[in-house]
C-alpha atoms as a PDB file:
ATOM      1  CA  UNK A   1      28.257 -10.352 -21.114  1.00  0.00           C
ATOM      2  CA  UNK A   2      29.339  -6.955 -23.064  1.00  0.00           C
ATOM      3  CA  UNK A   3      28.318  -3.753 -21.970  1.00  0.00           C
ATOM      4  CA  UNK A   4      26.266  -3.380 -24.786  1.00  0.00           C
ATOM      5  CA  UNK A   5      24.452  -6.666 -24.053  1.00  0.00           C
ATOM      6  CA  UNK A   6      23.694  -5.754 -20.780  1.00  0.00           C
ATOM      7  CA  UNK A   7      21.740  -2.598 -21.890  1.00  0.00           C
ATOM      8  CA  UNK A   8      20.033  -4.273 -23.995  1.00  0.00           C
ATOM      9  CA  UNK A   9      18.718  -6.492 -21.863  1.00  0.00           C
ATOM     10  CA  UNK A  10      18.187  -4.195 -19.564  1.00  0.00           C
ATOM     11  CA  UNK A  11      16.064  -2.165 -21.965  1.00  0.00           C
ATOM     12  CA  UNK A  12      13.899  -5.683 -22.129  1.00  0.00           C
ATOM     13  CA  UNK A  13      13.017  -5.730 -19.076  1.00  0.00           C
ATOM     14  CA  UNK A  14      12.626  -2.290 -18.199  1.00  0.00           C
ATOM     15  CA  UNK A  15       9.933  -2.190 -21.220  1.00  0.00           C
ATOM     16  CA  UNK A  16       8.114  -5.679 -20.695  1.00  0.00           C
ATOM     17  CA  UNK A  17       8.016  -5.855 -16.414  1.00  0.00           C
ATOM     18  CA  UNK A  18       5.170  -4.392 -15.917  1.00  0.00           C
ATOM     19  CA  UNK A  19       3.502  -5.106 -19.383  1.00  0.00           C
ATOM     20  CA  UNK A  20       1.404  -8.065 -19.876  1.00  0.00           C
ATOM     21  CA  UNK A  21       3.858 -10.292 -22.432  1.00  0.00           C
ATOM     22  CA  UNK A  22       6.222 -11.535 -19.854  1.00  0.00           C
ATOM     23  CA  UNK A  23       9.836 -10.378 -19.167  1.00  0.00           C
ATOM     24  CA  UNK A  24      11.118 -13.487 -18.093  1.00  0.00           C
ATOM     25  CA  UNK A  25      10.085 -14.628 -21.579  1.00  0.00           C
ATOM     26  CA  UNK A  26      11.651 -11.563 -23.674  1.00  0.00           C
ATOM     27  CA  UNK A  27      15.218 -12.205 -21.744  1.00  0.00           C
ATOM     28  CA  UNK A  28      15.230 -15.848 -22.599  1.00  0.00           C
ATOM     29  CA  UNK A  29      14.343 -14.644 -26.161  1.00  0.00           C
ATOM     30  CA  UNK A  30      16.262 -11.802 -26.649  1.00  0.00           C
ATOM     31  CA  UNK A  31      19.561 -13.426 -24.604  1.00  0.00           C
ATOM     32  CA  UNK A  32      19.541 -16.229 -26.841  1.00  0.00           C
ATOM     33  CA  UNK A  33      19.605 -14.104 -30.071  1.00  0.00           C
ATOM     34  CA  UNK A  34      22.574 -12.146 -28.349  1.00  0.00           C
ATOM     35  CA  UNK A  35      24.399 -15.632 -28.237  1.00  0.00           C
ATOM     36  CA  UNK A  36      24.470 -16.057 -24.551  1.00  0.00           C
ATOM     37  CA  UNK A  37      20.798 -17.060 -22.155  1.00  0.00           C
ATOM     38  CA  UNK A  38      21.732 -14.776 -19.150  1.00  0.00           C
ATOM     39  CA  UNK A  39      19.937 -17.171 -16.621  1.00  0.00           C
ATOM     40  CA  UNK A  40      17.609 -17.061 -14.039  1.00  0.00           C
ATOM     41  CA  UNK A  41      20.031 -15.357 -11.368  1.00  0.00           C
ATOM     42  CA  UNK A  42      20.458 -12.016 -14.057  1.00  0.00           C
ATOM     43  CA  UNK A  43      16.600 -12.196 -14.688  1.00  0.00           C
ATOM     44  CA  UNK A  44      15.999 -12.104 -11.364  1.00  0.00           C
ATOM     45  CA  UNK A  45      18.713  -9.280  -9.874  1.00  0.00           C
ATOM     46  CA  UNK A  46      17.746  -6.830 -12.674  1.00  0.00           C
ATOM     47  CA  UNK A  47      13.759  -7.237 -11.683  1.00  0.00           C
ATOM     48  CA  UNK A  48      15.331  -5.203  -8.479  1.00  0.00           C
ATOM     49  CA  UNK A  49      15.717  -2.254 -10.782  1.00  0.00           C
ATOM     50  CA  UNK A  50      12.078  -2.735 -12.194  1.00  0.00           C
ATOM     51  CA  UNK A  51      10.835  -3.097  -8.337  1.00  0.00           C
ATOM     52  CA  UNK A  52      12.974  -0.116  -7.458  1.00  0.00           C
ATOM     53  CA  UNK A  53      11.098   1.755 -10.090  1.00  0.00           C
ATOM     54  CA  UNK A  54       7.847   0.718  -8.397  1.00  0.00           C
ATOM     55  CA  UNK A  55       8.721   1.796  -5.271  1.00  0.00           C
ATOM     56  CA  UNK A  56       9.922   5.520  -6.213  1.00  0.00           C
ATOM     57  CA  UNK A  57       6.883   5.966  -8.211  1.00  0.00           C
ATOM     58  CA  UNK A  58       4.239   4.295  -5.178  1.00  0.00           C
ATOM     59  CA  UNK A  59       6.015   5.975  -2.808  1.00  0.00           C
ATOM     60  CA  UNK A  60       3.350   8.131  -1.145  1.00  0.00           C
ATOM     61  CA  UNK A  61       0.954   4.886  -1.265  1.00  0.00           C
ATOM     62  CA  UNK A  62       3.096   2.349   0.117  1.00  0.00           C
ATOM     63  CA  UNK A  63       4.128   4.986   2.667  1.00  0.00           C
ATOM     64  CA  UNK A  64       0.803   5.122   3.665  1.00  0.00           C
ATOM     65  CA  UNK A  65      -0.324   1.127   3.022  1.00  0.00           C
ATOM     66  CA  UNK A  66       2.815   0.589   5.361  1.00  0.00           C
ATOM     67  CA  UNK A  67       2.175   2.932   8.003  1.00  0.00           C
ATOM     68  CA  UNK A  68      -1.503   2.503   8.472  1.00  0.00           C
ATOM     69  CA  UNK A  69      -0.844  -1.487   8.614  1.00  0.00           C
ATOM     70  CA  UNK A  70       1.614  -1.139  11.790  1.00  0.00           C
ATOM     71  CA  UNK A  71      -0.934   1.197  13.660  1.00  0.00           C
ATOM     72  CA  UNK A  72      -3.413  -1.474  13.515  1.00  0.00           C
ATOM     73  CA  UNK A  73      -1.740  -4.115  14.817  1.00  0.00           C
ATOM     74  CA  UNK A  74      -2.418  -5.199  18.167  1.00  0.00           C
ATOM     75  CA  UNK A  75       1.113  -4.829  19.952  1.00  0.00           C
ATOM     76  CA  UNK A  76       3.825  -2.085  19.525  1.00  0.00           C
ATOM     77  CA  UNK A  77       4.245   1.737  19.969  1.00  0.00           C
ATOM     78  CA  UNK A  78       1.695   3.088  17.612  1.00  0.00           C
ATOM     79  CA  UNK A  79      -1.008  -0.219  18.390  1.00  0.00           C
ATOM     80  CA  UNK A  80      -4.421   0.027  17.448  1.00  0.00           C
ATOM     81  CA  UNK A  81      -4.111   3.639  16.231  1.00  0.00           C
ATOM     82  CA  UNK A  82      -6.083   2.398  13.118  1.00  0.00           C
ATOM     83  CA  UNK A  83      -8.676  -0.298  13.042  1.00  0.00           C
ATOM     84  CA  UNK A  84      -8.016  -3.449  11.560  1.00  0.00           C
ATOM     85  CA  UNK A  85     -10.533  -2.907   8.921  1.00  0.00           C
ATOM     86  CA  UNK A  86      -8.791   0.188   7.299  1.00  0.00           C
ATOM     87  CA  UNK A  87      -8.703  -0.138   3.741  1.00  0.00           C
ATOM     88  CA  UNK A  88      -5.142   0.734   3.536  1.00  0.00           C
ATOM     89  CA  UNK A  89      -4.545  -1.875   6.782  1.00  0.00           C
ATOM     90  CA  UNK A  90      -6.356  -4.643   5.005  1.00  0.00           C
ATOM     91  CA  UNK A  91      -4.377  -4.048   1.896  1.00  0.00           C
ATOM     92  CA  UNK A  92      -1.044  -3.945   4.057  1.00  0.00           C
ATOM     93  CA  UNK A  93      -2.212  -7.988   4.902  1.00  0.00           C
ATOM     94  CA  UNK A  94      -3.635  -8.795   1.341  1.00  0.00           C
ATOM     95  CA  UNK A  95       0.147  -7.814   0.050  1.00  0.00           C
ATOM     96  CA  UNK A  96       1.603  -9.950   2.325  1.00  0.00           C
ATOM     97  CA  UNK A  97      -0.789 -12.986   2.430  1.00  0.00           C
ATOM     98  CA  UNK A  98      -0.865 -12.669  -1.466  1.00  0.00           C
ATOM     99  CA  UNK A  99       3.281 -13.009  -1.581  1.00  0.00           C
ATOM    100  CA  UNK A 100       3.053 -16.372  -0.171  1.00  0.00           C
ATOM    101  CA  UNK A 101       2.109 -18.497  -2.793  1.00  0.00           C
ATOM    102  CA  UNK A 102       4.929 -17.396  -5.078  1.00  0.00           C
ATOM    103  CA  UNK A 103       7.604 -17.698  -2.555  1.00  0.00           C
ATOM    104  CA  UNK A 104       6.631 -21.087  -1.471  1.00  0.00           C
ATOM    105  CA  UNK A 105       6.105 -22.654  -4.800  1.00  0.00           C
ATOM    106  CA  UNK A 106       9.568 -20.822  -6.272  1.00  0.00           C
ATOM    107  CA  UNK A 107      11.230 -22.318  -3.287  1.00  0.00           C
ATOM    108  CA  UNK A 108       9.640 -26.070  -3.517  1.00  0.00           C
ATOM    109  CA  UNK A 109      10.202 -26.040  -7.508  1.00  0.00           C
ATOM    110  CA  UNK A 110      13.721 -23.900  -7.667  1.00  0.00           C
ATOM    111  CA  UNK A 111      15.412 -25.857  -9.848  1.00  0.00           C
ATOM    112  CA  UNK A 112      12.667 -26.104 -12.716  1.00  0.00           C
ATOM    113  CA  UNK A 113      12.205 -23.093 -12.669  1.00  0.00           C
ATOM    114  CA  UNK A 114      15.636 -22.205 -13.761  1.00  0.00           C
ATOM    115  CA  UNK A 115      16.215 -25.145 -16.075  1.00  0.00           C
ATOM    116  CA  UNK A 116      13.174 -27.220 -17.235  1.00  0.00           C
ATOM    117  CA  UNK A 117      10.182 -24.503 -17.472  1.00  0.00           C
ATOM    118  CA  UNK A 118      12.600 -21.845 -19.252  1.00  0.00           C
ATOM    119  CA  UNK A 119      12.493 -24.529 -22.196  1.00  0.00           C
ATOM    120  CA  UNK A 120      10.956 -21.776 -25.081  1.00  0.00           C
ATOM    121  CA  UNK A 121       8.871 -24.508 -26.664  1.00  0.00           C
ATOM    122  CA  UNK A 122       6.959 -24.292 -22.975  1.00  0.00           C
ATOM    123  CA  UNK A 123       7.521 -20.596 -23.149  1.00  0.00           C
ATOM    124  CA  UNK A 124       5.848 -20.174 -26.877  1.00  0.00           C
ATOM    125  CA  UNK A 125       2.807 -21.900 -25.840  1.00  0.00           C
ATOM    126  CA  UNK A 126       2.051 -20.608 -22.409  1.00  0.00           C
ATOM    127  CA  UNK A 127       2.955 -16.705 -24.501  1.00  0.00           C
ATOM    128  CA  UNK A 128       0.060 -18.026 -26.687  1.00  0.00           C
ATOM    129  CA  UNK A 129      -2.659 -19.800 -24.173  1.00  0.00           C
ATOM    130  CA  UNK A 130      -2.523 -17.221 -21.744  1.00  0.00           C
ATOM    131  CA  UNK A 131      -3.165 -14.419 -24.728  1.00  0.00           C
ATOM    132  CA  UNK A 132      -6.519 -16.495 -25.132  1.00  0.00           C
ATOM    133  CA  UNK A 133      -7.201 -16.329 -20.948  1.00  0.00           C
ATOM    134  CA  UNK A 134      -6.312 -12.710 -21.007  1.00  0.00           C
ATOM    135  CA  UNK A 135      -8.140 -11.329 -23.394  1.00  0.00           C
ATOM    136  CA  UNK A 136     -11.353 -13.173 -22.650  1.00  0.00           C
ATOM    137  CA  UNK A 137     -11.029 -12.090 -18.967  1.00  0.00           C
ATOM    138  CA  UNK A 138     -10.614  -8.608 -20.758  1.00  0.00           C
ATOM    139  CA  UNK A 139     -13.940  -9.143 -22.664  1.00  0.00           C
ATOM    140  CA  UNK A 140     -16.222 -11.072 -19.911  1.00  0.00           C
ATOM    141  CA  UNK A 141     -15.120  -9.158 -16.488  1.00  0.00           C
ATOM    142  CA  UNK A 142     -17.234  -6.450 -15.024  1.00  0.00           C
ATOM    143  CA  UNK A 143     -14.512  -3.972 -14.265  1.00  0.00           C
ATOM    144  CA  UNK A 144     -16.533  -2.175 -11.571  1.00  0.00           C
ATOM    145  CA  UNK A 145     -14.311  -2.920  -8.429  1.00  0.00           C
ATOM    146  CA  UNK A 146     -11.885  -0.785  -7.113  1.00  0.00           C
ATOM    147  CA  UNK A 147      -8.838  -1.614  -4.543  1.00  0.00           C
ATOM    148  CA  UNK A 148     -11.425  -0.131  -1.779  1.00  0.00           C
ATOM    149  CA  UNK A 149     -13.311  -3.669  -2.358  1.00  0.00           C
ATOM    150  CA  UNK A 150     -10.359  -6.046  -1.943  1.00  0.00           C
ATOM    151  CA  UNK A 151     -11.270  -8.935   0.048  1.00  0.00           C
ATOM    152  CA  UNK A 152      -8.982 -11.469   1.994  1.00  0.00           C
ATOM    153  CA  UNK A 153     -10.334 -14.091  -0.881  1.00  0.00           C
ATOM    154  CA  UNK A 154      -9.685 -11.864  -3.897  1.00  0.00           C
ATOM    155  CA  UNK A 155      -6.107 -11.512  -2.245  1.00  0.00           C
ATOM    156  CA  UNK A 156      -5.475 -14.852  -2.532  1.00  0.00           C
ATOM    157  CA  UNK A 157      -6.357 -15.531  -5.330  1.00  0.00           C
ATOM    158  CA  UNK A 158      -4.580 -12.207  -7.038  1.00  0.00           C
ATOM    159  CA  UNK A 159      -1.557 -13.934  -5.007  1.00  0.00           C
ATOM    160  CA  UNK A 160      -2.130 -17.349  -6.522  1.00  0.00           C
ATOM    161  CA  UNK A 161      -2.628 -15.899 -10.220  1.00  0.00           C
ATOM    162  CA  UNK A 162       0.846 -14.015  -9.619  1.00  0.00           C
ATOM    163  CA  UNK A 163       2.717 -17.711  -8.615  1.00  0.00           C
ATOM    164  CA  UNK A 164       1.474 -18.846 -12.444  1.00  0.00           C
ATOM    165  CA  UNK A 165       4.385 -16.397 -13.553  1.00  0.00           C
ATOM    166  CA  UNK A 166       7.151 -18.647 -12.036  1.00  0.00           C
ATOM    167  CA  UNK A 167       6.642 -20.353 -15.570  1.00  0.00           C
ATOM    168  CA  UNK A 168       8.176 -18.097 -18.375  1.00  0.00           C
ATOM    169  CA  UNK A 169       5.215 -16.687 -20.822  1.00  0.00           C
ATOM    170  CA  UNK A 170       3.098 -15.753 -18.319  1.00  0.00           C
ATOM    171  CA  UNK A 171       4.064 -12.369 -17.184  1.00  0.00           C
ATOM    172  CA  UNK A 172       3.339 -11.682 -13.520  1.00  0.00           C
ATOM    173  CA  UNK A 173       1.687  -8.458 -14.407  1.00  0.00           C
ATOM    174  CA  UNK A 174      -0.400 -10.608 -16.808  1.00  0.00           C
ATOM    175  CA  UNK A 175      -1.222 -13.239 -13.953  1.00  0.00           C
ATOM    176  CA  UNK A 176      -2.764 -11.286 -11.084  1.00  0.00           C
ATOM    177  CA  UNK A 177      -4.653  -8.469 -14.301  1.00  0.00           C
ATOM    178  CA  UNK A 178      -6.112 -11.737 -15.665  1.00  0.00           C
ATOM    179  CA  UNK A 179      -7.564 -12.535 -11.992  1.00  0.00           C
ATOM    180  CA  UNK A 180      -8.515  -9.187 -11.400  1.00  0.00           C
ATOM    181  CA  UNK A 181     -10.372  -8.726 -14.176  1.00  0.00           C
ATOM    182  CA  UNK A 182     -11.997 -11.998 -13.995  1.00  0.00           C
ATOM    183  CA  UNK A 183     -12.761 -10.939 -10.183  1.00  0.00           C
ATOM    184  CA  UNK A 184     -14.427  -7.587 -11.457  1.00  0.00           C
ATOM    185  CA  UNK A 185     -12.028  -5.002 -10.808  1.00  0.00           C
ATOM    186  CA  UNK A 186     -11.011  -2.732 -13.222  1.00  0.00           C
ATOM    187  CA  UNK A 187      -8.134  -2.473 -15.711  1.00  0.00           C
ATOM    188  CA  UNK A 188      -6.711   0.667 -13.389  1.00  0.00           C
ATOM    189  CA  UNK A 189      -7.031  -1.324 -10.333  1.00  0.00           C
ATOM    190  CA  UNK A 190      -5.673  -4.689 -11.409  1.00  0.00           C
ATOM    191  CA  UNK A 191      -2.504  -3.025 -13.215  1.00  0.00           C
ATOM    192  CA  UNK A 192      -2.184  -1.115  -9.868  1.00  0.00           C
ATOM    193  CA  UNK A 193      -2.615  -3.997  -7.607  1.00  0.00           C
ATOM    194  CA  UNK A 194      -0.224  -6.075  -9.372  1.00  0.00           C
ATOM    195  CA  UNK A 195       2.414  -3.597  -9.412  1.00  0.00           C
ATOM    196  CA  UNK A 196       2.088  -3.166  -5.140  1.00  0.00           C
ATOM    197  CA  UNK A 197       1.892  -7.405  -5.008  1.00  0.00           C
ATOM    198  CA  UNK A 198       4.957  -7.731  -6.311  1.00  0.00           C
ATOM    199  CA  UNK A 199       7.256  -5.897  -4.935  1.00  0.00           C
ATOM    200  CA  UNK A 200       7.760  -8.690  -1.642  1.00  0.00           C
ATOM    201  CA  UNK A 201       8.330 -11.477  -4.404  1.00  0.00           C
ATOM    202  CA  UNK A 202      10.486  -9.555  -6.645  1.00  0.00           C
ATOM    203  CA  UNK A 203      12.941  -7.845  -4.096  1.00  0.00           C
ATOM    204  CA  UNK A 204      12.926 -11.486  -2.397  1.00  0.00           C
ATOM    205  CA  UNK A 205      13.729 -13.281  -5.479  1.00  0.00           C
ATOM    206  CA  UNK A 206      16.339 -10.723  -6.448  1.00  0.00           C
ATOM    207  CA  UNK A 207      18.000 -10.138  -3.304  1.00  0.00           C
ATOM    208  CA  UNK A 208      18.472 -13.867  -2.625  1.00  0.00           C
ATOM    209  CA  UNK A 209      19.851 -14.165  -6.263  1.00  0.00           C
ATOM    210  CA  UNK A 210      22.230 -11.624  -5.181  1.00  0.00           C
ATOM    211  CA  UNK A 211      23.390 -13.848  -2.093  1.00  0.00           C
ATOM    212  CA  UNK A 212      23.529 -16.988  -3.497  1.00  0.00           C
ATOM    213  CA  UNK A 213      25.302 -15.783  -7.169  1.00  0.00           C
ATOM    214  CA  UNK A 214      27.790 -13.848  -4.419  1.00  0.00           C
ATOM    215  CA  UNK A 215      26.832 -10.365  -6.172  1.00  0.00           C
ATOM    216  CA  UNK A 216      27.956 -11.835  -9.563  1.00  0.00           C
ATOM    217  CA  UNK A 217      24.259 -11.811 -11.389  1.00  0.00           C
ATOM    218  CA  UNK A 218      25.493 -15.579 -12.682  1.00  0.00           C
ATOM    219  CA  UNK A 219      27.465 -16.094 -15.681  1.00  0.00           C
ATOM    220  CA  UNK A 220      26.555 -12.527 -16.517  1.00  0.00           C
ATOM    221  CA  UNK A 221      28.918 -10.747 -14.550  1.00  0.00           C
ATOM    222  CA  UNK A 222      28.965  -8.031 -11.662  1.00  0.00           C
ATOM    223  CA  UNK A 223      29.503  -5.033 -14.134  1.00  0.00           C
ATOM    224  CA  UNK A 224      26.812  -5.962 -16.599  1.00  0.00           C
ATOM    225  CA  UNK A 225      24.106  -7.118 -14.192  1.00  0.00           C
ATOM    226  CA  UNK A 226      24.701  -3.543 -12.555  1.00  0.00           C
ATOM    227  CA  UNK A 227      24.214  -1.830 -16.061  1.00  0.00           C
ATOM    228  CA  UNK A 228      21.203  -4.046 -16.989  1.00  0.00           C
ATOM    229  CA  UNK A 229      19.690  -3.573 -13.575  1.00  0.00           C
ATOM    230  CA  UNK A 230      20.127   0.539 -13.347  1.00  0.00           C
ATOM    231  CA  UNK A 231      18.461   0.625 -17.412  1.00  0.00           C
ATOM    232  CA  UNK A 232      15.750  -1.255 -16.217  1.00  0.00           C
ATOM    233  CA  UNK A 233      15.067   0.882 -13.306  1.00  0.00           C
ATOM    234  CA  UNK A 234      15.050   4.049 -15.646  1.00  0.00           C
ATOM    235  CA  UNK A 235      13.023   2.517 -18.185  1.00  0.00           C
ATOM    236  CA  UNK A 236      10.616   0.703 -15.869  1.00  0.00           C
ATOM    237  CA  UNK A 237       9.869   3.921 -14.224  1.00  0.00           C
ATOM    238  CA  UNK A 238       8.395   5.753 -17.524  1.00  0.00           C
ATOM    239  CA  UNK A 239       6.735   2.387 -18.542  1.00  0.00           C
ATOM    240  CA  UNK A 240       4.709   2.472 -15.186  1.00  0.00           C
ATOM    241  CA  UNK A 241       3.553   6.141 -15.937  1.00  0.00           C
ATOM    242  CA  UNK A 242       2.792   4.848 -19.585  1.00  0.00           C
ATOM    243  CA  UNK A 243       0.772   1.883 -18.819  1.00  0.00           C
ATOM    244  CA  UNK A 244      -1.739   3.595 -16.511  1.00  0.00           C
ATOM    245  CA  UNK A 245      -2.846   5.675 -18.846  1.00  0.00           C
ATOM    246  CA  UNK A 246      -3.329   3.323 -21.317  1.00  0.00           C
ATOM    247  CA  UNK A 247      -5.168   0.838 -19.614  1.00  0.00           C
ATOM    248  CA  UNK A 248      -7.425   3.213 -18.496  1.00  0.00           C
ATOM    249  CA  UNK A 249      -8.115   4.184 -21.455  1.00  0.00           C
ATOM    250  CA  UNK A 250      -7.891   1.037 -23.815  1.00  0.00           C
ATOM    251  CA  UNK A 251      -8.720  -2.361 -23.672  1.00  0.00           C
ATOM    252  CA  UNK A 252      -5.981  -5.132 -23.185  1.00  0.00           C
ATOM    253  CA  UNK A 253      -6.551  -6.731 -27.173  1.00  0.00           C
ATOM    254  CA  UNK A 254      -3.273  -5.505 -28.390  1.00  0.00           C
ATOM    255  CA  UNK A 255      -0.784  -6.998 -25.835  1.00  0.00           C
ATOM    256  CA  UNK A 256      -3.007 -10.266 -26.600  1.00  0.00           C
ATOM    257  CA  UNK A 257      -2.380 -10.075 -30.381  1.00  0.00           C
ATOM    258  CA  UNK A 258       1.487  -9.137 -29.354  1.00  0.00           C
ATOM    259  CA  UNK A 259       1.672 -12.050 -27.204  1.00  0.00           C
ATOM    260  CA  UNK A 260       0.318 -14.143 -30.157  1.00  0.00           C
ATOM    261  CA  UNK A 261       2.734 -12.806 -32.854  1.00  0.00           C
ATOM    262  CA  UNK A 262       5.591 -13.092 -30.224  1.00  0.00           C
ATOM    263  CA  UNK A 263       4.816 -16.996 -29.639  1.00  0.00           C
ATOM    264  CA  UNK A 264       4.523 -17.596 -33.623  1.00  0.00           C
ATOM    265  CA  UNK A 265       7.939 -15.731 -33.722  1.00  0.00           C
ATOM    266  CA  UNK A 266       9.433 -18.289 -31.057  1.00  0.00           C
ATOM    267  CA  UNK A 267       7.899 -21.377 -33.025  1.00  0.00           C
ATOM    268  CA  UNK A 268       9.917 -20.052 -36.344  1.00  0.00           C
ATOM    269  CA  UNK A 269      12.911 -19.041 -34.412  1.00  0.00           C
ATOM    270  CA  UNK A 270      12.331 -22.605 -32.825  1.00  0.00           C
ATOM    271  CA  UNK A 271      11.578 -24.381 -35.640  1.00  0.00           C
ATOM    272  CA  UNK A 272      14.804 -22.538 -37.787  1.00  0.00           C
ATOM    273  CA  UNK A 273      17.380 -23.838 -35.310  1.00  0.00           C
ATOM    274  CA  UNK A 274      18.097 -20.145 -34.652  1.00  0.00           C
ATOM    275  CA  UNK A 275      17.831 -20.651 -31.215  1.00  0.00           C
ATOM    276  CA  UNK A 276      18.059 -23.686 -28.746  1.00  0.00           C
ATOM    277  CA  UNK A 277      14.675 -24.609 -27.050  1.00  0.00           C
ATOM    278  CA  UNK A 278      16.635 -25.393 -23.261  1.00  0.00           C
ATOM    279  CA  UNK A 279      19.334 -22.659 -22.040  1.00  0.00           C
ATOM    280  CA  UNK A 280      22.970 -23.946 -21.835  1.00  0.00           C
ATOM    281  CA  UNK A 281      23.428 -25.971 -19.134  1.00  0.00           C
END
């Protein structure tokens, strides 16, 4: 992969992590029009920069999610400093309890996940469906709920709603906003929540991409996986300041018309022989 490849790629998924259209999707897209699918190991090392992004810009809530969670647990140094039913302790839980899903099923189905289910017929038509489930969960939920009212069950379920996004087209962002809506929270709250319940599941997926491609991002290459990964991570970070202020002030309907247009495009593309619908290999 060129240098300039790599920054454009890591431009697309800088700009589409944390946006309801699916990165996974736009690198499978946008990699094939380059002339080379980077693969799942690239897709999944430069998400590092995205999460890194998260983490400077969460900082002072994680912090506090993280610190809060240890001093109510019932052994160690600092135990029981905080009952167990803290907000911020419960959340520390939720976050972890809500990870599991996605690392279980990526480990049981590993090898569709980087071959079969990045076919972009698949991809065009889960861009498309879930368009549909998000912007009726956009239309029907209550958005009244805040992450003061998280319950163990709303956890897991935000946690099994984030495992759909193993399957390029639906966007993990778009996964567990979808469920929150549907579960009455609000657009601030599910964007917000998604972004912390994440973080496990994307630093786990990258880091043991990292190990098992030996540091090599794949077939991409050390150098450009480093430059995709350290655009992402800038862009990402202005995206995340971006996208809070517009879902709390607008309603999700253009992202579902994008996602729309985007499958259509895919179906031409497709359908032209412009690109292939399986990644080489």
């Amino acid at each position: 992969m060129s240098f300039f490849e790599a920054v454009i790629l890591g431009l697309v998924q800088g700009l589409t992590e944390f946006l309801p259209i699916s990165s996974s999707a736009h690198l499978r897209i946008v990699g094939d029009l380059l002339g080379a699918d980077p693969g799942a190991a690239f897709s999944a090392i430069t998400q590092i920069g995205t999460e890194a992004a998260v983490l400077l810009y969460f900082r002072r809530d994680i912090a506090r999610i993280v610190s809060r969670w240890v001093k109510s647990l019932p052994v160690g140094p600092w135990a029981r400093q905080v009952p167990s039913d803290d907000p911020d302790a419960r959340m520390g839980w939720y976050v972890i309890l809500g990870s599991i899903p996605i690392v279980v099923l990526g480990l049981l189905f590993q090898d569709a996940i980087e071959h079969a289910l990045r076919n972009l017929w698949i991809t065009a038509a889960v861009l498309a469906g879930f368009a549909i489930i998000l912007g009726w969960a956009d239309h029907v939920g209550a958005k009244t709920k805040t992450l003061r009212e998280l319950t163990l069950r709303d956890g897991i379920l935000f946690g099994l709603a984030q495992a759909l996004a193993l399957v390029p087209g639906v966007s993990r962002s778009g996964g567990t906003i979808t469920a929150g809506l549907l579960l009455g929270y609000t657009r601030e709250a599910a964007a917000r929540y998604s972004f912390l319940l994440a973080i496990p599941a994307v630093m786990g997926s990258g880091l043991y991409q990292v190990v098992k491609s030996g540091g090599t991002g794949g077939d991409a290459g050390t150098v450009a996986t480093i430059v995709a990964t350290l655009v992402a991570f800038v862009v990402g970070y202005l995206v995340i300041i971006a996208f809070l202020k517009i879902v709390s002030t607008y309603s999700y309907r253009g992202f579902v018309y994008y996602r729309i247009g985007l499958a259509a495009v895919v179906v031409l593309l497709l359908v032209a022989g412009v690109v292939d619908p399986l990644p080489a290999g």
